[in-house]
Every structure is written in structure tokens, then in C-alpha cells.
PDB file of N, CA and C in Angstrom:
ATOM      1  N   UNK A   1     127.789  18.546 103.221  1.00  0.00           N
ATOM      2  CA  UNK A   1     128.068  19.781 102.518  1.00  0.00           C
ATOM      3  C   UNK A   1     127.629  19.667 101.063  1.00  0.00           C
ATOM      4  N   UNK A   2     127.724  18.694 100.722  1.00  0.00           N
ATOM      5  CA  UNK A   2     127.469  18.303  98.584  1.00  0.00           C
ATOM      6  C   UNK A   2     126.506  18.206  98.914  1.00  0.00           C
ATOM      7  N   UNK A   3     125.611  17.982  99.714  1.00  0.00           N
ATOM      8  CA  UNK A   3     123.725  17.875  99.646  1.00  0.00           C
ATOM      9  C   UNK A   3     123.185  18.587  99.717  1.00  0.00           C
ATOM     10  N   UNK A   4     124.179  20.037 100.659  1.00  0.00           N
ATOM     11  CA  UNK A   4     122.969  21.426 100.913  1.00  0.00           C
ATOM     12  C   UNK A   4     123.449  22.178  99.457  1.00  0.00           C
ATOM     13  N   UNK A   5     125.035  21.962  98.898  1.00  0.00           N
ATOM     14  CA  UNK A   5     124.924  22.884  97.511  1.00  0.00           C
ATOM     15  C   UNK A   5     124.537  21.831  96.163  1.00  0.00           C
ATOM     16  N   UNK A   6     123.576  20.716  96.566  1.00  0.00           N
ATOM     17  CA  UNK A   6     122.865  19.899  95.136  1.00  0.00           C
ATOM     18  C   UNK A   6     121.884  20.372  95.625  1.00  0.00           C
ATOM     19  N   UNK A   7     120.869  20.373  96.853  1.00  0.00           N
ATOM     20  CA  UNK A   7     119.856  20.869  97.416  1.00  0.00           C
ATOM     21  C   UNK A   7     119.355  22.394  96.635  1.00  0.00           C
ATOM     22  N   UNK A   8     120.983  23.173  97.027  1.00  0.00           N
ATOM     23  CA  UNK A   8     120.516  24.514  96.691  1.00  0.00           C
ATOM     24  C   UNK A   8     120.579  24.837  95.391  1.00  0.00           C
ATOM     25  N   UNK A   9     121.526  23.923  94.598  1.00  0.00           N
ATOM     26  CA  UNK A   9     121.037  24.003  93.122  1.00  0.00           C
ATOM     27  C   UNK A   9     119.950  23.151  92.288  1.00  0.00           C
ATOM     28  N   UNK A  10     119.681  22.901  93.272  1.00  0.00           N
ATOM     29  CA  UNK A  10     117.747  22.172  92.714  1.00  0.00           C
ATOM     30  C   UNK A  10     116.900  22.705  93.400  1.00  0.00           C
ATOM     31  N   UNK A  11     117.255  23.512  93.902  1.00  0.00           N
ATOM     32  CA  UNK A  11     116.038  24.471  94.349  1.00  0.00           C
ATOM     33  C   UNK A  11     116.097  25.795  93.919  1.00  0.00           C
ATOM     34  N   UNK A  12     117.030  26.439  93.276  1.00  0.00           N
ATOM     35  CA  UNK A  12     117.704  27.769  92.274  1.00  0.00           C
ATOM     36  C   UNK A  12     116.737  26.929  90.870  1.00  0.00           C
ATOM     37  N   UNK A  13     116.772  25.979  90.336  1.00  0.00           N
ATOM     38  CA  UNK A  13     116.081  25.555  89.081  1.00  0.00           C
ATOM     39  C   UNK A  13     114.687  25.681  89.487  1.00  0.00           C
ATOM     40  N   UNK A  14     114.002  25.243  90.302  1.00  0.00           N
ATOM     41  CA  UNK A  14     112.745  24.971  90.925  1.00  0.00           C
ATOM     42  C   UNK A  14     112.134  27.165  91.337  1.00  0.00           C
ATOM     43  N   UNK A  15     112.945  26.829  91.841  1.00  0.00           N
ATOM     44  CA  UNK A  15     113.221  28.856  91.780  1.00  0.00           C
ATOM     45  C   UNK A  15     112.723  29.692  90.338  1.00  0.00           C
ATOM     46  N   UNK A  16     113.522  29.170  89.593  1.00  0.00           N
ATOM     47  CA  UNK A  16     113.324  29.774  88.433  1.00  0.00           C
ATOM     48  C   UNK A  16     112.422  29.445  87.494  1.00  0.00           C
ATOM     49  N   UNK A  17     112.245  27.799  87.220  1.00  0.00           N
ATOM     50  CA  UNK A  17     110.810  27.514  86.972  1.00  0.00           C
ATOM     51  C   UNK A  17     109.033  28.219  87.477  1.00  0.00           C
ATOM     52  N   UNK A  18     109.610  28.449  88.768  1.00  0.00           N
ATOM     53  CA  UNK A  18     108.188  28.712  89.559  1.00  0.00           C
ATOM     54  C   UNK A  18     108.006  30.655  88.850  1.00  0.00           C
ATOM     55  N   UNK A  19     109.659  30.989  88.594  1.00  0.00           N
ATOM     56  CA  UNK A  19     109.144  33.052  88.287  1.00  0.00           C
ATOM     57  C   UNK A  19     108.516  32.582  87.026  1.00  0.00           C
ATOM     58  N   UNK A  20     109.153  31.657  86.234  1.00  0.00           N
ATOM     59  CA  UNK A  20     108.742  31.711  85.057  1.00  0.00           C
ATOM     60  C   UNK A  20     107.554  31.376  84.650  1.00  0.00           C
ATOM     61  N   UNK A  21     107.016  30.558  85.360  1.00  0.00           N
ATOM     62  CA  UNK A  21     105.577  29.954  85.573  1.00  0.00           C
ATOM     63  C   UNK A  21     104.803  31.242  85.767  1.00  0.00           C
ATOM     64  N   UNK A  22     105.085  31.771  86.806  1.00  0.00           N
ATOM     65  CA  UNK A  22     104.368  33.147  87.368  1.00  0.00           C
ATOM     66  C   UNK A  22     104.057  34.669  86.214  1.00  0.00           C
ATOM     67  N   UNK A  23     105.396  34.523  85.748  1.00  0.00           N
ATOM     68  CA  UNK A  23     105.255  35.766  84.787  1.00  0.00           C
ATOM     69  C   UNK A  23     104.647  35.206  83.490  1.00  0.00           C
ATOM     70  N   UNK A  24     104.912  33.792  83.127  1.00  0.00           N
ATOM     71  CA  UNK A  24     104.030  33.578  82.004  1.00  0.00           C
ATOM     72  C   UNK A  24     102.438  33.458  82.243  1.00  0.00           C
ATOM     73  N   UNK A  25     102.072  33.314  83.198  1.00  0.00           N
ATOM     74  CA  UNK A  25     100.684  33.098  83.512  1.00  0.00           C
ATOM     75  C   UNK A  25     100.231  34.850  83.475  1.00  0.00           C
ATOM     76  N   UNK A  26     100.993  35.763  84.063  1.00  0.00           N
ATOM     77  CA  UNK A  26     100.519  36.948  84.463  1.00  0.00           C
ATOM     78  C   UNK A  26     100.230  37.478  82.899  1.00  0.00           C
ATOM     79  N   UNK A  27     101.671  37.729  82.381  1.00  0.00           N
ATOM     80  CA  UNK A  27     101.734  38.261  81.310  1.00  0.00           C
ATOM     81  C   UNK A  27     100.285  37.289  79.926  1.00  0.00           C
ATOM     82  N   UNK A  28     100.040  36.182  79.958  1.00  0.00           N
ATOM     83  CA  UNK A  28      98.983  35.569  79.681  1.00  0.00           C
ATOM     84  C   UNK A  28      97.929  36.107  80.013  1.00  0.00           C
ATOM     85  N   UNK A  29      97.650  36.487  81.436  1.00  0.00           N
ATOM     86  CA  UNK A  29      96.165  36.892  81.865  1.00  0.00           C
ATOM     87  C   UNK A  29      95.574  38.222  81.651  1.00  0.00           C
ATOM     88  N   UNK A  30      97.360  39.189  81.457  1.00  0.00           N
ATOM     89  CA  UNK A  30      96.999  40.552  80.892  1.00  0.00           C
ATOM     90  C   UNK A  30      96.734  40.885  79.923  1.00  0.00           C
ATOM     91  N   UNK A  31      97.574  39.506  78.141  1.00  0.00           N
ATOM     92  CA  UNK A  31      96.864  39.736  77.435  1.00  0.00           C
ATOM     93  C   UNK A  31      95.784  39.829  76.618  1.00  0.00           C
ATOM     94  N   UNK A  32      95.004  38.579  77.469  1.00  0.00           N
ATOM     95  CA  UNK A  32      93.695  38.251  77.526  1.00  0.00           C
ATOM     96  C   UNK A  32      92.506  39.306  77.335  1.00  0.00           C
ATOM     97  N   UNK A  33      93.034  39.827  78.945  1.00  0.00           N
ATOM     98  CA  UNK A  33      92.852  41.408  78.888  1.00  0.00           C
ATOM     99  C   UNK A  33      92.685  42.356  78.122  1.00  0.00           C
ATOM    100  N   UNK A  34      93.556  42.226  77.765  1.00  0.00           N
ATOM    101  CA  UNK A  34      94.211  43.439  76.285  1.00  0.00           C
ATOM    102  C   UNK A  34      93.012  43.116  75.440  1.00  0.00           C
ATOM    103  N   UNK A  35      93.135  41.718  74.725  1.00  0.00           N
ATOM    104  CA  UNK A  35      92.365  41.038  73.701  1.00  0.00           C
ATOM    105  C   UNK A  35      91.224  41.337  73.867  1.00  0.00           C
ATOM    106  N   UNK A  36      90.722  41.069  74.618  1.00  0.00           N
ATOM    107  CA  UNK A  36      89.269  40.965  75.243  1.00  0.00           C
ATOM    108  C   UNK A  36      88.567  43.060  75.182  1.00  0.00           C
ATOM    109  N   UNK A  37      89.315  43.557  75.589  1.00  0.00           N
ATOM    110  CA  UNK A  37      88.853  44.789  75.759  1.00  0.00           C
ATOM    111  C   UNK A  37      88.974  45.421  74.506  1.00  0.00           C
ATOM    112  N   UNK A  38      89.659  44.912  73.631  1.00  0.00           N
ATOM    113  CA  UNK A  38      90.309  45.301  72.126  1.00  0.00           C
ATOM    114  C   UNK A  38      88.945  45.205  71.231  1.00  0.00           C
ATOM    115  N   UNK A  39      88.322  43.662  71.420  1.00  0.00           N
ATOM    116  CA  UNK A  39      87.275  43.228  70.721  1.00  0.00           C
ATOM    117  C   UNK A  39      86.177  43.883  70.870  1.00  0.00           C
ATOM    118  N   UNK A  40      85.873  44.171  72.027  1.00  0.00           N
ATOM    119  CA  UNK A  40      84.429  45.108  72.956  1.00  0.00           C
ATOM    120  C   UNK A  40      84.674  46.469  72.119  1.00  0.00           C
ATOM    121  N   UNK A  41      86.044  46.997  72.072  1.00  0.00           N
ATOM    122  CA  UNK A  41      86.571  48.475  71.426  1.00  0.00           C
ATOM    123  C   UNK A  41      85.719  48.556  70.173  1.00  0.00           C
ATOM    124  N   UNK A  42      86.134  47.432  69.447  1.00  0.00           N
ATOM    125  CA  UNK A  42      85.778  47.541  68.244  1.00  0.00           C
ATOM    126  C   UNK A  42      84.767  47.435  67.680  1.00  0.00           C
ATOM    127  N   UNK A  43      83.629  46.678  68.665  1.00  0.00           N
ATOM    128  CA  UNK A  43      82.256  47.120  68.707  1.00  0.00           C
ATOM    129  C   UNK A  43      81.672  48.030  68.983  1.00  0.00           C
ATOM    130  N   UNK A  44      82.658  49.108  69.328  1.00  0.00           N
ATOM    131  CA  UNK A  44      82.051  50.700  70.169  1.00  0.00           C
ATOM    132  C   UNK A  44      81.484  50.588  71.157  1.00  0.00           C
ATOM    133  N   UNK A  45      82.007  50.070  72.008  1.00  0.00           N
ATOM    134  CA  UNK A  45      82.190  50.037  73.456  1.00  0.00           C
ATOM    135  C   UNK A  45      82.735  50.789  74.255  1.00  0.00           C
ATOM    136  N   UNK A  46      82.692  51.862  74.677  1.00  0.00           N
ATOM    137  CA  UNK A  46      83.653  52.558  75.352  1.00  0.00           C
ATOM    138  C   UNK A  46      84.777  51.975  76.134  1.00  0.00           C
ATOM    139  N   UNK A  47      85.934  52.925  76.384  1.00  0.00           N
ATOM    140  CA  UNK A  47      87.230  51.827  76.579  1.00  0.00           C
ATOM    141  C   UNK A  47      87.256  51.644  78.135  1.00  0.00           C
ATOM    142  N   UNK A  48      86.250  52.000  78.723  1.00  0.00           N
ATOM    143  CA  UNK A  48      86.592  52.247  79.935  1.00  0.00           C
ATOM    144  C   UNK A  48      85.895  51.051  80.494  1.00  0.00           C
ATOM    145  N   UNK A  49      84.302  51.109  79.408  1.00  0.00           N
ATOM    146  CA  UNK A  49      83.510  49.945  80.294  1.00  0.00           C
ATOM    147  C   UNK A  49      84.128  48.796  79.559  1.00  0.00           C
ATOM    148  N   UNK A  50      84.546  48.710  78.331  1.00  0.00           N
ATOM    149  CA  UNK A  50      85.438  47.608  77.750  1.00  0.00           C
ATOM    150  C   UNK A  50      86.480  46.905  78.429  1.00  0.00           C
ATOM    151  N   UNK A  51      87.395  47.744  79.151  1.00  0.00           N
ATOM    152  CA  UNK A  51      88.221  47.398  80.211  1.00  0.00           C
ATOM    153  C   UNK A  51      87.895  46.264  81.431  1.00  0.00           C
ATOM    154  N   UNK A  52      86.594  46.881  81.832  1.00  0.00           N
ATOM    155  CA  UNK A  52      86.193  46.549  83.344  1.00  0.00           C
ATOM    156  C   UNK A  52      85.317  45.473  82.990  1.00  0.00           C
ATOM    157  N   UNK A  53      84.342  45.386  81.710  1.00  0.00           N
ATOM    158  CA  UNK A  53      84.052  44.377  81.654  1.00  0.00           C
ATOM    159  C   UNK A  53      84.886  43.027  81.032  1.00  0.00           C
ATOM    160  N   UNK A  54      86.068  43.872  80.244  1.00  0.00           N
ATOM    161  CA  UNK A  54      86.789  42.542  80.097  1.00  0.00           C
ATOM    162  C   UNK A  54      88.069  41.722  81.283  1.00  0.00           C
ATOM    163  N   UNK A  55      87.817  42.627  81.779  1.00  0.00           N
ATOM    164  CA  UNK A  55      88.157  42.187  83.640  1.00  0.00           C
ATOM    165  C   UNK A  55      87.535  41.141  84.329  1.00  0.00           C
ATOM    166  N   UNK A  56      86.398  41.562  84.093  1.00  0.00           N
ATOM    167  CA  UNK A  56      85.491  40.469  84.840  1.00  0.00           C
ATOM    168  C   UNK A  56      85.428  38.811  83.890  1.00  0.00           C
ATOM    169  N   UNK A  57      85.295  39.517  82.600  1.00  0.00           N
ATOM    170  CA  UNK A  57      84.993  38.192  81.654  1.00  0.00           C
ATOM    171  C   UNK A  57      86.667  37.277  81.669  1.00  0.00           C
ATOM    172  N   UNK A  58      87.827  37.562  82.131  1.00  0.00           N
ATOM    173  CA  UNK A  58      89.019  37.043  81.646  1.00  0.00           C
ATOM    174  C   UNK A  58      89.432  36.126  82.655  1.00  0.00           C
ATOM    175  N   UNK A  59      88.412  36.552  83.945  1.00  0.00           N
ATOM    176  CA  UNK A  59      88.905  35.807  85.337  1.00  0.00           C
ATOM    177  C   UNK A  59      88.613  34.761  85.420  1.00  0.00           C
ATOM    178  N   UNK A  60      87.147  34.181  85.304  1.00  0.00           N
ATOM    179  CA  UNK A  60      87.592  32.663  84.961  1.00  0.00           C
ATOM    180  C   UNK A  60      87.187  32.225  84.123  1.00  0.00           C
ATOM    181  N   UNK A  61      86.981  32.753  82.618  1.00  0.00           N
ATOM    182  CA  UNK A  61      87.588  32.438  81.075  1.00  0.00           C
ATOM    183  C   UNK A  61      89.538  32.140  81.178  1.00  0.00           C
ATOM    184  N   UNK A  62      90.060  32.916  82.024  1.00  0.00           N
ATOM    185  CA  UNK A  62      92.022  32.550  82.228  1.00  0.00           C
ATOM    186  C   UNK A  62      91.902  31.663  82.770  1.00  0.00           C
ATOM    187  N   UNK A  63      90.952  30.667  83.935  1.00  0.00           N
ATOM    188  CA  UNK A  63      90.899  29.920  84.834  1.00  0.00           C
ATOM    189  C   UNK A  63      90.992  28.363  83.893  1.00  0.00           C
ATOM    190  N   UNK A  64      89.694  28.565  82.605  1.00  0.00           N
ATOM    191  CA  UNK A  64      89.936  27.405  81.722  1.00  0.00           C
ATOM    192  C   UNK A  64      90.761  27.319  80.873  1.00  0.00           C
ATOM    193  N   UNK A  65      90.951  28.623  80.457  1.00  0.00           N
ATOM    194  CA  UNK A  65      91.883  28.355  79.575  1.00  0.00           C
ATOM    195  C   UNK A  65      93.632  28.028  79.478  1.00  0.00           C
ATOM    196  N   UNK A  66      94.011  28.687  80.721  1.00  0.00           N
ATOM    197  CA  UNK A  66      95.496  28.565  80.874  1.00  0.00           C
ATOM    198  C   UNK A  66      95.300  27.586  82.310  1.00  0.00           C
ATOM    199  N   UNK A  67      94.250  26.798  82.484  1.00  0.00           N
ATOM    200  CA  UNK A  67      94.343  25.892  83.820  1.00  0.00           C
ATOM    201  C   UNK A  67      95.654  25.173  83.998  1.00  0.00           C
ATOM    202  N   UNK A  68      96.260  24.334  82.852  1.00  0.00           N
ATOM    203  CA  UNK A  68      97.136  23.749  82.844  1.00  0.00           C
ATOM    204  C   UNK A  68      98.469  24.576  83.665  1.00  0.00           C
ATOM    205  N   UNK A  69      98.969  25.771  83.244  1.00  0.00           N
ATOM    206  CA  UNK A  69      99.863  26.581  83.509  1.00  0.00           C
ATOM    207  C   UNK A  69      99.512  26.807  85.078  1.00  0.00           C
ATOM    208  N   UNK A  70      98.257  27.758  85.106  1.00  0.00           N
ATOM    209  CA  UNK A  70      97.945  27.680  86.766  1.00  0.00           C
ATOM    210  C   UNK A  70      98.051  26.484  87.753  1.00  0.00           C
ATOM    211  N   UNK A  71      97.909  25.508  87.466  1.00  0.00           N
ATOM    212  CA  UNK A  71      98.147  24.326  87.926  1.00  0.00           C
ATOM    213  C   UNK A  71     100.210  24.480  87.994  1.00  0.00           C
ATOM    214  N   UNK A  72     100.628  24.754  87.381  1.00  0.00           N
ATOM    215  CA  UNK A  72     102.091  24.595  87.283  1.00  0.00           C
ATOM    216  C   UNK A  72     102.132  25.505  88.967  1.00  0.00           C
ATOM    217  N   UNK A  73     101.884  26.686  88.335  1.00  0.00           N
ATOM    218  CA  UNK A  73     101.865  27.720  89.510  1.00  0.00           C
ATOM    219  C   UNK A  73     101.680  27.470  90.611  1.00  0.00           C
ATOM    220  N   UNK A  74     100.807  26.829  90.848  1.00  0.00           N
ATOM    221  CA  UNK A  74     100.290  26.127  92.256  1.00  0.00           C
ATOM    222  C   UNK A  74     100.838  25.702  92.930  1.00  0.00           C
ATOM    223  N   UNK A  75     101.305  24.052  92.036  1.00  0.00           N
ATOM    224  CA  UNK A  75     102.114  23.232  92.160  1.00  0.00           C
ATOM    225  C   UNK A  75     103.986  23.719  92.693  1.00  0.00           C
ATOM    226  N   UNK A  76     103.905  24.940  92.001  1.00  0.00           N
ATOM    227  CA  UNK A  76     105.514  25.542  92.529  1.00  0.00           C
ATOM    228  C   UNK A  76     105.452  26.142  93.892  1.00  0.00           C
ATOM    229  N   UNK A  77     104.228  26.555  93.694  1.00  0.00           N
ATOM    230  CA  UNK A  77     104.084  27.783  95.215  1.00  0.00           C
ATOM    231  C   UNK A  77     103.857  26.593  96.337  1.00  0.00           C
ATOM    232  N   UNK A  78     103.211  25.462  95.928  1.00  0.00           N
ATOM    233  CA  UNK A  78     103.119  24.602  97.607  1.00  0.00           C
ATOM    234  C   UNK A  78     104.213  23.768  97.533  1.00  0.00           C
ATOM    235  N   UNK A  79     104.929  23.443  96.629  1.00  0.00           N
ATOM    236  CA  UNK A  79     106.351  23.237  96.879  1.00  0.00           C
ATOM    237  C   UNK A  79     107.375  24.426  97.645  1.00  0.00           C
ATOM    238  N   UNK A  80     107.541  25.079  97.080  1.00  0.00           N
ATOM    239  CA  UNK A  80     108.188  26.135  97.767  1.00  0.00           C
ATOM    240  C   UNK A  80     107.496  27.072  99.202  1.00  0.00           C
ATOM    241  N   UNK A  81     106.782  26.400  99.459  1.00  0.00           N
ATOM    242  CA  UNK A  81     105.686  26.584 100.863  1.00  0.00           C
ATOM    243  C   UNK A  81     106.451  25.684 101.729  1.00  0.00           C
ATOM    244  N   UNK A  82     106.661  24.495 101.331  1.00  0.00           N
ATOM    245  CA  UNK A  82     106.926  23.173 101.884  1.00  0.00           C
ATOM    246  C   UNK A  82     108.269  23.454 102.173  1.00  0.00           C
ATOM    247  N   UNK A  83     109.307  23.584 101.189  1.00  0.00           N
ATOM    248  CA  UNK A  83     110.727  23.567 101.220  1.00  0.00           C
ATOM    249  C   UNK A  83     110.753  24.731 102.546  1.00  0.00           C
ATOM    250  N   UNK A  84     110.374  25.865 102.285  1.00  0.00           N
ATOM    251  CA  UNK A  84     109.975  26.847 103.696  1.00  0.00           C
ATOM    252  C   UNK A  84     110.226  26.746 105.068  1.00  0.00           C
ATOM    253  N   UNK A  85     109.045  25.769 104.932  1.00  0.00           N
ATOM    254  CA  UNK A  85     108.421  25.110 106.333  1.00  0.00           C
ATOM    255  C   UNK A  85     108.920  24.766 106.891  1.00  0.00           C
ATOM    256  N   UNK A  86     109.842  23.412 105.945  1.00  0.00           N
ATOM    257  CA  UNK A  86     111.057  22.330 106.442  1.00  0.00           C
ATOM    258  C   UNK A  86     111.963  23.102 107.086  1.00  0.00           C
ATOM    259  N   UNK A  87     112.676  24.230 106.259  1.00  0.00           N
ATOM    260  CA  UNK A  87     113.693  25.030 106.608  1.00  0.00           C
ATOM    261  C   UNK A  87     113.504  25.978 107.708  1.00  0.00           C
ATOM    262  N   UNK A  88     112.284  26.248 108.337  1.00  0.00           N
ATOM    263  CA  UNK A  88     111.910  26.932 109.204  1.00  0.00           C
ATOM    264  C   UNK A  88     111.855  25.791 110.650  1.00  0.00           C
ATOM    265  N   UNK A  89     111.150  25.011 110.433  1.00  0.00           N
ATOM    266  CA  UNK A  89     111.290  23.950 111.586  1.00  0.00           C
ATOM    267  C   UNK A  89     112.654  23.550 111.750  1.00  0.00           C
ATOM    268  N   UNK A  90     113.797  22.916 110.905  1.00  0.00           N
ATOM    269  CA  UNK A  90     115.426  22.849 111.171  1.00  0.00           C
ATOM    270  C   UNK A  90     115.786  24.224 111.926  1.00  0.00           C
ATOM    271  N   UNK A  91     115.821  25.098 111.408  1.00  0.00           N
ATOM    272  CA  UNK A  91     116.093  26.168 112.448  1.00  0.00           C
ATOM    273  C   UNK A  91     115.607  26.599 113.636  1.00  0.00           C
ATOM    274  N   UNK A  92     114.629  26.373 113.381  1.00  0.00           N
ATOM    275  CA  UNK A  92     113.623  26.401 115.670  1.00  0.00           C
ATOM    276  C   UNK A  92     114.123  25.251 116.412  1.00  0.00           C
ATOM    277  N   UNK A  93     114.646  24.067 115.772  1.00  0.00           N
ATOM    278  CA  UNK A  93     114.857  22.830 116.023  1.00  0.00           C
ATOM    279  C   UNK A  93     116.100  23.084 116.866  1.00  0.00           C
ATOM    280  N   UNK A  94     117.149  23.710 115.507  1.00  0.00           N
ATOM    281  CA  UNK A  94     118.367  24.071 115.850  1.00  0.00           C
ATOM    282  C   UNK A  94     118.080  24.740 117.106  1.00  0.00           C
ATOM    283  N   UNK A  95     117.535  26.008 117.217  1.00  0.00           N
ATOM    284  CA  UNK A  95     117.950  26.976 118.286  1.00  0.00           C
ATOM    285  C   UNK A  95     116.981  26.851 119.820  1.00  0.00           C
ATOM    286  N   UNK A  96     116.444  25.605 119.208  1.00  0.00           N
ATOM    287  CA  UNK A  96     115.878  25.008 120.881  1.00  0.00           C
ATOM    288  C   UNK A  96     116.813  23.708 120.985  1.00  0.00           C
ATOM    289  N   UNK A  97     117.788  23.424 120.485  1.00  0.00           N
ATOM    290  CA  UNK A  97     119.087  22.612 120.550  1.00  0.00           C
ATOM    291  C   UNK A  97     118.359  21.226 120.493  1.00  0.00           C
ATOM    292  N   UNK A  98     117.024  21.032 120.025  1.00  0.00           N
ATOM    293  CA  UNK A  98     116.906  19.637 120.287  1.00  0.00           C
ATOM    294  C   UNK A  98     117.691  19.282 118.907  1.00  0.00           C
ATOM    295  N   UNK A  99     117.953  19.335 118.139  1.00  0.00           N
ATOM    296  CA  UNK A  99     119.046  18.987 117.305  1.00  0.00           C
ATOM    297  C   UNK A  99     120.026  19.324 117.377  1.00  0.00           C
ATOM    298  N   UNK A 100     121.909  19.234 117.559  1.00  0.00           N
ATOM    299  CA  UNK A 100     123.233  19.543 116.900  1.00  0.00           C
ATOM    300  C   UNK A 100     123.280  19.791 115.764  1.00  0.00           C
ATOM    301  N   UNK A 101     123.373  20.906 115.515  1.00  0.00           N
ATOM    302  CA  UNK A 101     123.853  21.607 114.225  1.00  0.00           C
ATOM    303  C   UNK A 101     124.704  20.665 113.325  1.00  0.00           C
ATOM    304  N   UNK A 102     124.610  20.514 112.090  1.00  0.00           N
ATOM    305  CA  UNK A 102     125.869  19.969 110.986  1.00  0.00           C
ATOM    306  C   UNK A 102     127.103  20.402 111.584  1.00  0.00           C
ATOM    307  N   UNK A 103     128.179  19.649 111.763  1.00  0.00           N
ATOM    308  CA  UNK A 103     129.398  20.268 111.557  1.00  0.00           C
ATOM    309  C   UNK A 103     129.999  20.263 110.311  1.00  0.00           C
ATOM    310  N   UNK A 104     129.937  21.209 109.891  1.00  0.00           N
ATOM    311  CA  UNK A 104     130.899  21.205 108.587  1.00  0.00           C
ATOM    312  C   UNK A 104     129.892  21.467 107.461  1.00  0.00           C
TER     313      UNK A 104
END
């Protein structure tokens, strides 16, 4: 019982690391975005093709530049792929009875 609620509170941290990872990378890649289409603006660029081309230029210009972070991202999502998996196989396990359930 103390292993599935240390389990589940190291995986609530791991949880919250991985949104935070996620929204800092996003919110990073949009303002890139922003930046990028801002600069084109100000050359008199229209905002539209400024946009779309700074779309294209941010995708993997974000790739070198915030690699480190994306790498975090990664790293959370195939962890939490994994933790998944595990938890998906214990339960087929369970309900084809080749395992006894925990008591307690």
C-alpha cells in the first residue's frame, strides 16, 4: 500500500514536471513566432506572409535552439509511455488472472 501512494506521488511530480516542460517549450516556440514575424513586420513585410514565413523559419531554428528543453519533453513523454504500458499489462495480467490481485 506505501509503494502504490510513494509510486503515485512520484509520479504526480513527474506529472507535473512533464506539463511544465510542455507548456514551457510551447509557450517558447510561440514566442519565437511572435519574434520572428515582428522582425519581418518591421521590414515591411506583410503580416500575413511574415507570419507563415516565420512559421516555417521557427521549426527547426526551435529545434536548435530550445533542443535541450525538447529533449526534457521527450524524455517525460517516453517515461510516461512506459509507466502506461506497465500499468496496462498489470491490469490484462490481472483480468486474465495469471496474476492475484494485491490484497490490501
Amino acid at each position: 500500500m506505501q509503494e502504490q501512494q510513494q509510486s503515485g506521488t512520484a509520479s504526480q511530480g513527474a506529472k507535473s514536471t512533464l506539463a511544465r516542460d510542455i507548456a514551457l517549450y510551447t509557450v517558447a516556440r510561440f514566442a519565437m513566432v511572435i519574434a520572428v514575424a515582428a522582425l519581418l513586420m518591421l521590414a515591411k513585410v506583410p503580416a500575413l506572409v511574415a507570419l507563415a514565413v516565420s512559421v516555417v523559419v521557427v521549426m527547426p531554428l526551435s529545434l536548435l535552439v530550445f533542443g535541450k528543453l525538447r529533449r526534457r519533453v521527450a524524455i517525460g513523454m517516453a517515461e510516461r509511455g512506459a509507466e502506461r504500458k506497465a500499468r496496462r499489462e498489470e491490469l490484462l495480467s490481472q483480468l486474465r488472472g495469471d496474476r492475484a490481485a494485491d490484497a490490501g
